[in-house]
C-alpha atoms as a PDB file:
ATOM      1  CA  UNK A   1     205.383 210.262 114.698  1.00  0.00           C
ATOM      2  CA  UNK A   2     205.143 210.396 111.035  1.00  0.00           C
ATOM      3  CA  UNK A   3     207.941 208.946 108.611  1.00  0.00           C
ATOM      4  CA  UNK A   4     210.190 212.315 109.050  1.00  0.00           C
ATOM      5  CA  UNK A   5     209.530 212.515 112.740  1.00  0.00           C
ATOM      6  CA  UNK A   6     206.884 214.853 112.831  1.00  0.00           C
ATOM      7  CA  UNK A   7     204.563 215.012 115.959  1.00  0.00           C
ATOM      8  CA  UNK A   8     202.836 218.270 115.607  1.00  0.00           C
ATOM      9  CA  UNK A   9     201.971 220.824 113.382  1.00  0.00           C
ATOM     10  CA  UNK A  10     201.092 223.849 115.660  1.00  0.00           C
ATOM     11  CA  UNK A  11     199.136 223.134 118.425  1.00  0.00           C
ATOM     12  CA  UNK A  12     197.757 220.005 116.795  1.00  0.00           C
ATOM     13  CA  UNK A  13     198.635 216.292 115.373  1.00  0.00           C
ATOM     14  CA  UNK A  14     198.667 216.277 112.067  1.00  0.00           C
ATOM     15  CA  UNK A  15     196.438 213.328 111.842  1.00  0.00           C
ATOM     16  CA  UNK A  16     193.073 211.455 112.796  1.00  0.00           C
ATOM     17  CA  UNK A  17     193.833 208.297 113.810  1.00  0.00           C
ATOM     18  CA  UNK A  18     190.856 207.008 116.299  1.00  0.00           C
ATOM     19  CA  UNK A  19     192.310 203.355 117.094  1.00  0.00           C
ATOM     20  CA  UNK A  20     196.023 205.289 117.544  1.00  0.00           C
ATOM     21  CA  UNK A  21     194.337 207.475 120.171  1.00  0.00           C
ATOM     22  CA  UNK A  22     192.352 205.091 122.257  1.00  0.00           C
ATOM     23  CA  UNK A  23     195.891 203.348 122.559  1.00  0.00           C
ATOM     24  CA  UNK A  24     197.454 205.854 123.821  1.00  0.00           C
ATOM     25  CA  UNK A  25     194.054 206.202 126.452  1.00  0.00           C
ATOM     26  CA  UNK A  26     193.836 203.053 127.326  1.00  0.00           C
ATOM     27  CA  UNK A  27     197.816 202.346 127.736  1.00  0.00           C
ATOM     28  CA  UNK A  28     197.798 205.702 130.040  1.00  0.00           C
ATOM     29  CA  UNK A  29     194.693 204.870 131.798  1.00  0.00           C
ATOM     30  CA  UNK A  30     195.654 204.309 135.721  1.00  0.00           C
ATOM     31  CA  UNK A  31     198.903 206.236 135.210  1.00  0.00           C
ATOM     32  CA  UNK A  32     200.389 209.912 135.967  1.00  0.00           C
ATOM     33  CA  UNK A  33     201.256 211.633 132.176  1.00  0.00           C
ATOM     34  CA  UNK A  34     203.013 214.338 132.177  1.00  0.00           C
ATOM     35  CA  UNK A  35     202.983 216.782 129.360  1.00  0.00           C
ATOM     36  CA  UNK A  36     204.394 220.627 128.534  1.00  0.00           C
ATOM     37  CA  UNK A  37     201.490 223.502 128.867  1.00  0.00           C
ATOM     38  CA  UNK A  38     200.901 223.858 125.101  1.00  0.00           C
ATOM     39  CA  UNK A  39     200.216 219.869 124.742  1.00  0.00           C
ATOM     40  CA  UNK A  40     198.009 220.391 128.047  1.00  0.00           C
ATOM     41  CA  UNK A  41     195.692 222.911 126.269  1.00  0.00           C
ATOM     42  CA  UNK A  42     195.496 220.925 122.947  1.00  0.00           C
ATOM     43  CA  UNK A  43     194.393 218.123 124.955  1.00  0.00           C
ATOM     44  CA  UNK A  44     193.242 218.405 127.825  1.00  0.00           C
ATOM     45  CA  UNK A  45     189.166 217.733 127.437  1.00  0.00           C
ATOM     46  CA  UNK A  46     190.140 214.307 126.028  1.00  0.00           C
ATOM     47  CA  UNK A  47     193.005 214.109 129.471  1.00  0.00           C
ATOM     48  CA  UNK A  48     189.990 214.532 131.764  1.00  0.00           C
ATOM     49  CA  UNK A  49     190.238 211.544 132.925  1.00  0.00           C
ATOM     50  CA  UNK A  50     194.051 211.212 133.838  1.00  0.00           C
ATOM     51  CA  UNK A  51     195.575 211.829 136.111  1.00  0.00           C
ATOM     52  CA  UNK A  52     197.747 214.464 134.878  1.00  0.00           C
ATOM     53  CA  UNK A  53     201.037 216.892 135.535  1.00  0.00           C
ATOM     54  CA  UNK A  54     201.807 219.624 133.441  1.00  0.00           C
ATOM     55  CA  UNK A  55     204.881 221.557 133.515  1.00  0.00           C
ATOM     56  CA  UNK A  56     205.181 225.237 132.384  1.00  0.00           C
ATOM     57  CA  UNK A  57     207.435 228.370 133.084  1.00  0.00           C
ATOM     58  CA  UNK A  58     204.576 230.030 133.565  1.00  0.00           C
ATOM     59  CA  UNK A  59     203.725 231.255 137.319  1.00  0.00           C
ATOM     60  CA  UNK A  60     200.288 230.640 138.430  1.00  0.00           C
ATOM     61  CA  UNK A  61     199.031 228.519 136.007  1.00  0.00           C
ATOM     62  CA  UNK A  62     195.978 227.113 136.296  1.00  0.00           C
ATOM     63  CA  UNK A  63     195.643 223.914 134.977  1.00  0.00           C
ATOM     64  CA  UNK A  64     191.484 222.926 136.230  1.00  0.00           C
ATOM     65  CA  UNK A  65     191.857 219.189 136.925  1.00  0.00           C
ATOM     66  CA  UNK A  66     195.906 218.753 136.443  1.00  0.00           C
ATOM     67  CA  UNK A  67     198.641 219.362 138.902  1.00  0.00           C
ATOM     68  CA  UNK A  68     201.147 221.950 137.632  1.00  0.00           C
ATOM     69  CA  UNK A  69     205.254 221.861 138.122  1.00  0.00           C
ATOM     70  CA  UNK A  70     208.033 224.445 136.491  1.00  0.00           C
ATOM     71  CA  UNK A  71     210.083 221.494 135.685  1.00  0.00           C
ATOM     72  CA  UNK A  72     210.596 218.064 134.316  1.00  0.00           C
ATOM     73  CA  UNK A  73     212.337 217.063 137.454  1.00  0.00           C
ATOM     74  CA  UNK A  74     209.798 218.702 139.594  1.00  0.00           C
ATOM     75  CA  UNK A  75     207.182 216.494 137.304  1.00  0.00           C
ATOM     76  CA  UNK A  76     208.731 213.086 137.758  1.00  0.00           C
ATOM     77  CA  UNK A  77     209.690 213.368 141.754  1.00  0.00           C
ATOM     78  CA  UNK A  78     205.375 214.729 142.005  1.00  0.00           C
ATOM     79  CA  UNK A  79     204.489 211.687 140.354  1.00  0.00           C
ATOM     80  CA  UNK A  80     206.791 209.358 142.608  1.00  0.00           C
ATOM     81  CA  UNK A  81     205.551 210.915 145.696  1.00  0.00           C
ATOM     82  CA  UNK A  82     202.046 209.454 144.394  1.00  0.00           C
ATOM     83  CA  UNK A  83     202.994 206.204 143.672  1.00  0.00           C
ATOM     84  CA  UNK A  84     203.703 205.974 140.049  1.00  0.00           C
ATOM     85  CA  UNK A  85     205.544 203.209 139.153  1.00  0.00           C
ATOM     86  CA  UNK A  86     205.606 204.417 135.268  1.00  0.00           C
ATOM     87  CA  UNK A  87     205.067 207.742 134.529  1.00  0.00           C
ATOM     88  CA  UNK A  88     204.131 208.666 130.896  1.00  0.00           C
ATOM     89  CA  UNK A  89     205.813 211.872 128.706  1.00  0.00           C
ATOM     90  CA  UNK A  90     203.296 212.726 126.412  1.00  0.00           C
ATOM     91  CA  UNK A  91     204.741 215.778 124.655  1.00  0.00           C
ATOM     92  CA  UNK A  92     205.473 218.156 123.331  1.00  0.00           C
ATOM     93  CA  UNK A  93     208.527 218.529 121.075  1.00  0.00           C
ATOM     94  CA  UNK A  94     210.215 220.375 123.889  1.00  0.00           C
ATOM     95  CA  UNK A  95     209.363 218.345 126.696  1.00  0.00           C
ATOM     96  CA  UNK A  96     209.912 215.215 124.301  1.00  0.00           C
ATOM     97  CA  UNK A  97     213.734 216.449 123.652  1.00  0.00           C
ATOM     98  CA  UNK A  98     214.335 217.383 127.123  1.00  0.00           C
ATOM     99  CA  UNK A  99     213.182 214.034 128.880  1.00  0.00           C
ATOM    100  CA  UNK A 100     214.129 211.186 126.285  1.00  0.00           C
ATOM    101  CA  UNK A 101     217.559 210.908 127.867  1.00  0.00           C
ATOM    102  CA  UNK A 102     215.817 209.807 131.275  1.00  0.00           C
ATOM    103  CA  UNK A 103     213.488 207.576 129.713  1.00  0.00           C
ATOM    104  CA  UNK A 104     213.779 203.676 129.934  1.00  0.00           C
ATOM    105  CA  UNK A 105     210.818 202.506 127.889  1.00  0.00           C
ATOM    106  CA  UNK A 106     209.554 204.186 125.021  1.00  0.00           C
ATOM    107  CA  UNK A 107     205.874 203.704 123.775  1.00  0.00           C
ATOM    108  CA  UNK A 108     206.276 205.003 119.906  1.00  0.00           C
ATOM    109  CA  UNK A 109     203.414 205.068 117.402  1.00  0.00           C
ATOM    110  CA  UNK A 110     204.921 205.436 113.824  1.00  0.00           C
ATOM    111  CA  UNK A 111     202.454 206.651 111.553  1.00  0.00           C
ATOM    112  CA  UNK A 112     203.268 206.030 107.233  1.00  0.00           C
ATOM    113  CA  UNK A 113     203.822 209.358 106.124  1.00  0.00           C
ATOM    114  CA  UNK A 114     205.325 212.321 106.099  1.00  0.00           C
ATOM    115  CA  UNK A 115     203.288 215.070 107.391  1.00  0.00           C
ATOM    116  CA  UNK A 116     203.760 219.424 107.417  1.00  0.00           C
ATOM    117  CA  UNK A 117     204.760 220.785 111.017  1.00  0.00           C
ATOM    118  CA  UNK A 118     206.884 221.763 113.042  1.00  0.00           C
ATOM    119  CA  UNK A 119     206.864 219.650 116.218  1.00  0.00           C
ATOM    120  CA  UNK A 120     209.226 216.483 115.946  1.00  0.00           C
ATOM    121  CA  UNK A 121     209.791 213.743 118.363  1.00  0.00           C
ATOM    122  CA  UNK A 122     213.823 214.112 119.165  1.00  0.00           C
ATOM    123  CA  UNK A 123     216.075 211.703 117.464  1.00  0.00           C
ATOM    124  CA  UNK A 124     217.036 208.391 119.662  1.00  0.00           C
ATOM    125  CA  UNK A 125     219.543 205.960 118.683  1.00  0.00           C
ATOM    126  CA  UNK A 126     217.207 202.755 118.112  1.00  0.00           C
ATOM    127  CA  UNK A 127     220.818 200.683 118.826  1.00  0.00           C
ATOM    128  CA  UNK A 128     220.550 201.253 122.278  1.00  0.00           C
ATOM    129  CA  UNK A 129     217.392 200.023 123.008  1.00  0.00           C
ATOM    130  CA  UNK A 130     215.597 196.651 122.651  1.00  0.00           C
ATOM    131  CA  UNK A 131     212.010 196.449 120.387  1.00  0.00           C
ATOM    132  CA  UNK A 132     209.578 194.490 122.682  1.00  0.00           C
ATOM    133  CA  UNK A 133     206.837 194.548 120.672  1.00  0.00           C
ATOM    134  CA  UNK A 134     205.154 195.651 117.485  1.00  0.00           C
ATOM    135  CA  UNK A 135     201.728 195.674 116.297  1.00  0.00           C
ATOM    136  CA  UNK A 136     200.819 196.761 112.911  1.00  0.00           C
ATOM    137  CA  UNK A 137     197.663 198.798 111.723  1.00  0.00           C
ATOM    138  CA  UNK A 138     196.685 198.949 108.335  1.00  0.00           C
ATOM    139  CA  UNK A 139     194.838 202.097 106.554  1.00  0.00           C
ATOM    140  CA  UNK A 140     191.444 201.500 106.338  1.00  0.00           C
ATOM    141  CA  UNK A 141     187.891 203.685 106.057  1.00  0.00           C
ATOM    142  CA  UNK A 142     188.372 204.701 109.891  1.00  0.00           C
ATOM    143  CA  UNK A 143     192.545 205.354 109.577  1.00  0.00           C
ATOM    144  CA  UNK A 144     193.740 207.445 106.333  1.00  0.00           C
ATOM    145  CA  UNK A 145     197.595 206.259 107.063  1.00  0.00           C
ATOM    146  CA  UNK A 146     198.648 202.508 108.115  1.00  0.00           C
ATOM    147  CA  UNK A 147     200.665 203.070 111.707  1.00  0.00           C
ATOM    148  CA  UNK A 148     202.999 200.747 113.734  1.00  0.00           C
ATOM    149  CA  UNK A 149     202.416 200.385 117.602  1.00  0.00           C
ATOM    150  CA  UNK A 150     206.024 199.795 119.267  1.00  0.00           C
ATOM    151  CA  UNK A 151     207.360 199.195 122.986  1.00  0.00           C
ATOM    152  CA  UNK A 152     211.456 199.986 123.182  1.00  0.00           C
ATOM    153  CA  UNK A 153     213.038 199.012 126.565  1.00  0.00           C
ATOM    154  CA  UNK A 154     216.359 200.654 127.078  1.00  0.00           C
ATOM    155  CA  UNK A 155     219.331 197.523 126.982  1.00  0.00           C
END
């Protein structure tokens, strides 16, 4: 997220960050994400390779590779009943809001700016959870914005 919380403008991140986003692939790699319908269809040529659960109101959605569930519930008990011992929330906004009260790890990339949108990751109170770890990224000719990797465990 950028400085004032934004995660998307649109359909799309506001930002080109190529070291943020093989991260985020590599930290995900192995697991079940689970992400809203509009998130899916942003992304989902560079999700190919997940294994991945979207959930949408929408009846009969077809989702090609992904498994599809009308609920956040419905998304975390699916990716129990496979195995998943920790199931990423990859967006969006909506999804984000909805699910950060069940979460007990947070994997948060703050990016240094402020961008345009209209998505924003939800507001969390950084009190009640412990900062594991934190990796810093400075701009440089691949990455227009420095960005901080960070791991929260709930206390």
């Amino acid at each position: 997220m950028g400085t004032n919380r934004v995660i998307g403008n649109g359909p799309k991140m506001p930002w080109h960050l190529p070291d943020e986003l093989a991260y985020f692939m590599n930290t995900t790699r192995d697991h079940w994400v689970l992400m809203g319908r509009l998130t899916y269809e942003s992304y989902k040529s560079v999700m190919r390779n997940h294994k991945v659960i979207v959930v949408t109101s929408k009846t009969n959605y077809n989702a090609a590779y992904a498994l599809v569930v009308n609920s956040i519930k419905d998304g975390i008990e699916l990716a129990r009943t496979k195995g998943e011992n920790e199931l990423f929330i990859s967006g969006g906004g909506r999804v984000f809001k909805d699910s950060i009260h069940l979460a007990d790890k947070i994997y948060l990339t703050r990016i240094d700016n402020d961008f345009e949108g209209d998505v924003f990751f939800p507001e969390f109170n950084e009190n009640q959870w412990d900062l594991v770890t934190e990796e810093f990224h400075a701009k440089d000719q691949r990455h227009a914005f420095s960005f901080t990797f960070k791991i929260f465990t709930m206390k």
